[in-house]
N, C-alpha and C. Protein backbone atom coordinates (compact mmCIF):
# COMPACT_ATOMS: atom_id res chain seq x y z
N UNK A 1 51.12 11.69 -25.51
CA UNK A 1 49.86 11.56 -26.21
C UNK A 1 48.92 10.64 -25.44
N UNK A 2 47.95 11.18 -25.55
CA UNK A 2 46.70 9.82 -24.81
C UNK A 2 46.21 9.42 -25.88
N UNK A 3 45.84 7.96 -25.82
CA UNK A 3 45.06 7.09 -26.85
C UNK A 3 44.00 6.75 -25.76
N UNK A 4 42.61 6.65 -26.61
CA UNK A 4 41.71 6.10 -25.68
C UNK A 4 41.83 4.61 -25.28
N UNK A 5 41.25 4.21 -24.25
CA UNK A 5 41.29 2.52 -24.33
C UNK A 5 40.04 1.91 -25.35
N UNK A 6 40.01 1.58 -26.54
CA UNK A 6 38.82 0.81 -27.37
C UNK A 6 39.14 -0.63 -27.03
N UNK A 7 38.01 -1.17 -26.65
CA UNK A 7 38.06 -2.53 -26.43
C UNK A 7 37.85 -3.31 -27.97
N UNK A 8 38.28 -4.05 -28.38
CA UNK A 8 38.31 -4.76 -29.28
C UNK A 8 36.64 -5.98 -29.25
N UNK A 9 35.93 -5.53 -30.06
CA UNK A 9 34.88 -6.53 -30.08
C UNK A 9 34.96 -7.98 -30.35
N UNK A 10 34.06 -8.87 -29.54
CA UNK A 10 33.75 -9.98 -29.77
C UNK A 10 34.16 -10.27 -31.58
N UNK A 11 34.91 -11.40 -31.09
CA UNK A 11 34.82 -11.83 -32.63
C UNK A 11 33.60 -13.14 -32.77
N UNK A 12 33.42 -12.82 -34.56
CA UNK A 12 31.89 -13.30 -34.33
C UNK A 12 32.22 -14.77 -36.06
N UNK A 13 32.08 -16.02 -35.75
CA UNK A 13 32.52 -17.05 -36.54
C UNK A 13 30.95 -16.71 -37.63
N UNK A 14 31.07 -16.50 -38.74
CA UNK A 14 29.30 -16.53 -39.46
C UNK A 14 29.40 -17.39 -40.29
N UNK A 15 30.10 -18.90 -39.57
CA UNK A 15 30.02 -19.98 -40.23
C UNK A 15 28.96 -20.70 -39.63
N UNK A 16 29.26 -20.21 -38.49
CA UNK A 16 28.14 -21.59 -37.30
C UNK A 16 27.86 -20.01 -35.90
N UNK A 17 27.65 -18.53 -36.86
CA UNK A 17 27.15 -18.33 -35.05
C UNK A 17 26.35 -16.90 -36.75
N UNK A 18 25.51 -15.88 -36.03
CA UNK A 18 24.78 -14.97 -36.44
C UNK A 18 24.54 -13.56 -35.35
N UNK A 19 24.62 -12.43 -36.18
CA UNK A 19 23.99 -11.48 -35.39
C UNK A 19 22.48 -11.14 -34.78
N UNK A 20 22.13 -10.62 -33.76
CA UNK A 20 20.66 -9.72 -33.52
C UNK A 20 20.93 -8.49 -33.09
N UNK A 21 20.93 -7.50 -33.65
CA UNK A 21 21.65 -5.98 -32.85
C UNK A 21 19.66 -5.64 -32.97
N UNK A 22 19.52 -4.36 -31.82
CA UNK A 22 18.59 -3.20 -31.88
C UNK A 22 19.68 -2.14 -31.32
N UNK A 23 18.58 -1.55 -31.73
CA UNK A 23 19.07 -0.15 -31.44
C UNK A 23 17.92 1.17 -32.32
N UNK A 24 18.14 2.45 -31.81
CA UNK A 24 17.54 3.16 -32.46
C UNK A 24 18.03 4.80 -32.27
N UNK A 25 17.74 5.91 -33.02
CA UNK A 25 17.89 7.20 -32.23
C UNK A 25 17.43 7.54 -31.09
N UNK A 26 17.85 8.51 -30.31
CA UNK A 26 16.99 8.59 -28.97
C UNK A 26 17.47 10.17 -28.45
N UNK A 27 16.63 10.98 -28.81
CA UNK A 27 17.02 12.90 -28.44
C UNK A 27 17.46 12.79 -27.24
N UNK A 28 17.83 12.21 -26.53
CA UNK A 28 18.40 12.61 -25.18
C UNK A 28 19.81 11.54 -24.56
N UNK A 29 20.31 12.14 -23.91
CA UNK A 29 21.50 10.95 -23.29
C UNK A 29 20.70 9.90 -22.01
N UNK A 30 21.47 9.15 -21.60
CA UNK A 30 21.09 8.21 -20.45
C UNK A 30 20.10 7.09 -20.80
N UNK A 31 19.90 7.13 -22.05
CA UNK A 31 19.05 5.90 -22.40
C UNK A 31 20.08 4.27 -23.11
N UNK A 32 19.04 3.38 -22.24
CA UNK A 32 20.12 2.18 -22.79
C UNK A 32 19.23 1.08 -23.38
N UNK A 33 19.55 0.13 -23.80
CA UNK A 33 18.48 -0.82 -25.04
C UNK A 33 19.13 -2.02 -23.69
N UNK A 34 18.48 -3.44 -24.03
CA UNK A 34 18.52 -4.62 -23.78
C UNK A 34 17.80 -5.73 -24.64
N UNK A 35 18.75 -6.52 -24.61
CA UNK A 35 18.11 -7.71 -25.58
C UNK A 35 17.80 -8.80 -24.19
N UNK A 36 16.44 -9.05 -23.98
CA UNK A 36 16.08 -9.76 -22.86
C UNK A 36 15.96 -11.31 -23.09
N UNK A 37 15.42 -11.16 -24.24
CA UNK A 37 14.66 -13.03 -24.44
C UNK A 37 14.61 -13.09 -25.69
N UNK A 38 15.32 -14.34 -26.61
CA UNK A 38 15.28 -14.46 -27.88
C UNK A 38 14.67 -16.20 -27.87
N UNK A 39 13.38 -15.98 -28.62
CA UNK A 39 12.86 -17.68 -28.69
C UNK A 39 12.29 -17.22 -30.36
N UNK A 40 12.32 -18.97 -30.68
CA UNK A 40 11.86 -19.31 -31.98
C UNK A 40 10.66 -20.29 -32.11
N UNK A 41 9.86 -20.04 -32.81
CA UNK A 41 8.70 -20.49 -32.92
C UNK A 41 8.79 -21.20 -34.95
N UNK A 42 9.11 -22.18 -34.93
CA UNK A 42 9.39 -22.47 -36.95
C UNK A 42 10.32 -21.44 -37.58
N UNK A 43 9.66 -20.47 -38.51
CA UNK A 43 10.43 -19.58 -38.82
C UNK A 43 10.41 -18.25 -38.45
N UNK A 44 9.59 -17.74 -37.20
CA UNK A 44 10.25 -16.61 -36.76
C UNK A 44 10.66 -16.23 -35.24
N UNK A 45 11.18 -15.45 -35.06
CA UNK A 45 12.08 -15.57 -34.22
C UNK A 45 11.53 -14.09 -33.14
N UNK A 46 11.50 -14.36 -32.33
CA UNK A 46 10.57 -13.69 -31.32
C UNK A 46 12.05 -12.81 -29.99
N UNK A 47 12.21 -11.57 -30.64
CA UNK A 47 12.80 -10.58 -29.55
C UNK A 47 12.48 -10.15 -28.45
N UNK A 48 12.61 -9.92 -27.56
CA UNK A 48 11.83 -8.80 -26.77
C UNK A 48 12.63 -7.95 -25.92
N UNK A 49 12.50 -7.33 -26.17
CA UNK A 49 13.66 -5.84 -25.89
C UNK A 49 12.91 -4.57 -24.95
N UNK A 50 14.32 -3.95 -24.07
CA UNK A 50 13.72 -3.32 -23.31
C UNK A 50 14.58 -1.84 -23.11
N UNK A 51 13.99 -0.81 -23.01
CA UNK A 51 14.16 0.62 -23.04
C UNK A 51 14.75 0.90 -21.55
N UNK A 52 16.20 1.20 -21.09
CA UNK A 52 15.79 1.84 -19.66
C UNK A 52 16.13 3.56 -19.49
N UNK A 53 15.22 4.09 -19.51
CA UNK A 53 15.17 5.44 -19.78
C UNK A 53 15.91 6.05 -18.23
N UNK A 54 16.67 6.72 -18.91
CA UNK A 54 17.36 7.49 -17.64
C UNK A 54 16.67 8.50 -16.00
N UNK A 55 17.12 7.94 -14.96
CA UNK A 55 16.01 9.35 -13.74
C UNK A 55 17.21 10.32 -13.78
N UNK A 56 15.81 11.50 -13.95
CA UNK A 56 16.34 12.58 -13.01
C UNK A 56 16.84 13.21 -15.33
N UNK A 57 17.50 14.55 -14.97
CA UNK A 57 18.01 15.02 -16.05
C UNK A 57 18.98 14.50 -16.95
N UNK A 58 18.88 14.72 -18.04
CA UNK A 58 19.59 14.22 -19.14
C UNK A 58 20.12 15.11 -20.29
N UNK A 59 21.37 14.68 -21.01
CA UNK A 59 22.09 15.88 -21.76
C UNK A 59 20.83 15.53 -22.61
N UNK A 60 20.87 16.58 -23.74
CA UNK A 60 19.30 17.22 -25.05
C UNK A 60 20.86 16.89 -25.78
N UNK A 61 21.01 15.49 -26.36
CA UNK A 61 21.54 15.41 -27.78
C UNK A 61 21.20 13.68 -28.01
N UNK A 62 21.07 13.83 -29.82
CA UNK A 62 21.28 12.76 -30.19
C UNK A 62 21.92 11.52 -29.90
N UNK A 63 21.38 10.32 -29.60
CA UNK A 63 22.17 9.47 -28.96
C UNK A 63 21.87 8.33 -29.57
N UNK A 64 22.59 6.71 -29.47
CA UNK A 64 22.06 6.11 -30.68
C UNK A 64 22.33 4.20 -29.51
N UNK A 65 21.69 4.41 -28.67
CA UNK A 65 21.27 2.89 -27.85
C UNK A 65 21.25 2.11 -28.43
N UNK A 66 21.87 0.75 -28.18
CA UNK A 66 21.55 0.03 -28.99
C UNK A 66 22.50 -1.54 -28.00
N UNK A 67 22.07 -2.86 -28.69
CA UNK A 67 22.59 -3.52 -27.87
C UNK A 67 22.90 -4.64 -29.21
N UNK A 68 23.91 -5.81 -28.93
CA UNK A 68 24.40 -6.67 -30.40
C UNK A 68 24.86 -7.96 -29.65
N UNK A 69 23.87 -9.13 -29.76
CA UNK A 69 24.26 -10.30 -29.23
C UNK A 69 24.35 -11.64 -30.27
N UNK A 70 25.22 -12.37 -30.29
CA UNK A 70 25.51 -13.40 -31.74
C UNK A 70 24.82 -15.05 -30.55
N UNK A 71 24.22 -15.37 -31.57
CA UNK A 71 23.46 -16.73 -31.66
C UNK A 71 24.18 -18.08 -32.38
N UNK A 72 24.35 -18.57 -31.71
CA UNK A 72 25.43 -20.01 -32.57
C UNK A 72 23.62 -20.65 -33.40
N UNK A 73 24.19 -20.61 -34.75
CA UNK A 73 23.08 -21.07 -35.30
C UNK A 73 22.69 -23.15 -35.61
N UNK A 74 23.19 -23.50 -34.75
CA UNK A 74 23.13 -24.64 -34.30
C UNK A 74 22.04 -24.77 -33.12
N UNK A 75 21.37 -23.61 -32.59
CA UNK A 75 20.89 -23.51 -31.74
C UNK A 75 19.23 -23.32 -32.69
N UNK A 76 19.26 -23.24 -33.69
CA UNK A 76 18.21 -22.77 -34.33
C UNK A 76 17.58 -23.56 -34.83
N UNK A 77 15.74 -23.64 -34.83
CA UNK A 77 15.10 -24.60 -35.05
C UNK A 77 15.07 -25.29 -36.47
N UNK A 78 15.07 -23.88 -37.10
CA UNK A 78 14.89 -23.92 -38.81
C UNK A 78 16.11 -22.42 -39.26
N UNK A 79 16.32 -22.98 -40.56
CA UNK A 79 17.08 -22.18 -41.16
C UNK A 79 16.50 -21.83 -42.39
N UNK A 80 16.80 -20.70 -42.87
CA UNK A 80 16.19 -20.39 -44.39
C UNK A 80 16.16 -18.89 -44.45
N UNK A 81 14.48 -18.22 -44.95
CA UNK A 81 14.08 -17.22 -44.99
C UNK A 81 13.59 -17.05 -43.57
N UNK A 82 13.79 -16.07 -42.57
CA UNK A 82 13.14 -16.32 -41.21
C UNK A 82 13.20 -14.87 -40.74
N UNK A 83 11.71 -14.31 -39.93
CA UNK A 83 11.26 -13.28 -39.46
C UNK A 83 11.39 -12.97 -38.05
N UNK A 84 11.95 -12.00 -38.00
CA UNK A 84 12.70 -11.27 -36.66
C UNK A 84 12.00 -10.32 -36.32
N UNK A 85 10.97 -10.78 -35.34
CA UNK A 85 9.92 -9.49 -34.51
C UNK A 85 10.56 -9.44 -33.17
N UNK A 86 11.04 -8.08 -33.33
CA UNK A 86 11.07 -7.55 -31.85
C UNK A 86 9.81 -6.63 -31.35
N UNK A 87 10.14 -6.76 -30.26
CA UNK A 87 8.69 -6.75 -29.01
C UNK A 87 9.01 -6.07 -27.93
N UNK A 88 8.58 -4.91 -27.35
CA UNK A 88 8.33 -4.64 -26.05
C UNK A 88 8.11 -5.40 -24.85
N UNK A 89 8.46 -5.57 -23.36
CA UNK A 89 8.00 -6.13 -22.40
C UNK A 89 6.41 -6.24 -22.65
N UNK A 90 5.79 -5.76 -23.00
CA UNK A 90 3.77 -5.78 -23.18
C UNK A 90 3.91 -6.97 -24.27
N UNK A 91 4.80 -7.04 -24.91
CA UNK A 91 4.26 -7.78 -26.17
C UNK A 91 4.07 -6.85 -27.51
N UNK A 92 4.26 -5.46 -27.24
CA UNK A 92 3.67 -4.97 -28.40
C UNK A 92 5.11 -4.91 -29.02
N UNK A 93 4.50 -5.43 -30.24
CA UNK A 93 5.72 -5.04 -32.04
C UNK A 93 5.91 -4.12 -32.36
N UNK A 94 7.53 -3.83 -32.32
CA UNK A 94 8.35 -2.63 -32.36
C UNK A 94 8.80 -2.55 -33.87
N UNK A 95 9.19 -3.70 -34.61
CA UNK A 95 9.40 -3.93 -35.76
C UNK A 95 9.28 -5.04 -35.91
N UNK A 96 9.56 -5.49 -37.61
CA UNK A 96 10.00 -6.58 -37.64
C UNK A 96 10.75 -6.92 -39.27
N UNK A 97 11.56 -7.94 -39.37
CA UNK A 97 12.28 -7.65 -40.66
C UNK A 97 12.59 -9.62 -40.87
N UNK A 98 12.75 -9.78 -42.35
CA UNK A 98 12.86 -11.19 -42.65
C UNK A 98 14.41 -10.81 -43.48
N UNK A 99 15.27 -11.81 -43.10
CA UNK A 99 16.17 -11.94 -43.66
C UNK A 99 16.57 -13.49 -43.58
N UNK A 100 17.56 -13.85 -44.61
CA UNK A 100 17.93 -15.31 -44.81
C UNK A 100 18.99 -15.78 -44.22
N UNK A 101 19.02 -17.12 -43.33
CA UNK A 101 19.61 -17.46 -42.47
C UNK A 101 19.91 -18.53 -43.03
N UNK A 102 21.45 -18.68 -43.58
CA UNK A 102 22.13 -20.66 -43.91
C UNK A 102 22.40 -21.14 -42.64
């Protein structure tokens, strides 16, 4: 029998550390996400994320990019209710979402 090799993920403490995942659908294969630069400004928290779209041809199916990096929240200016804009290399806002951070 073959078993695949699954790597076992990062384990993640959400006593003293937190998630930031993106990600999104994407109709084609060969596309990959990056989490480039995470800074905080009071209470929100400034992403900026980057697309690297595949050269040359690509399989035509659903695909779902995405990237997941944990933040020791000791590192964080303020804690509470706090807003998570992610951003394009330009600066332009891709989304953004508030959730509560102890």
């Amino acid at each position: 029998l073959f078993t695949p090799y699954k790597p076992l993920p990062p384990s993640v403490d959400f006593n003293t550390e937190f998630v930031i995942a993106y990600g999104f659908i994407h109709h084609s294969g060969g596309t990959t996400v990056e989490i480039l630069n995470v800074t905080q400004s009071a209470d929100t928290i400034s992403i900026a994320v980057v697309d690297h779209l595949p050269e040359g041809p690509a399989t035509m199916a659903a695909t779902y990019p995405h990237h997941i990096i944990k933040i020791k929240k000791l590192e964080l200016l303020q804690r509470g209710n706090l807003t998570f804009i992610f951003t394009d290399v330009n600066g332009t806002q891709l989304r953004n979402v508030t959730r509560f951070v102890r």
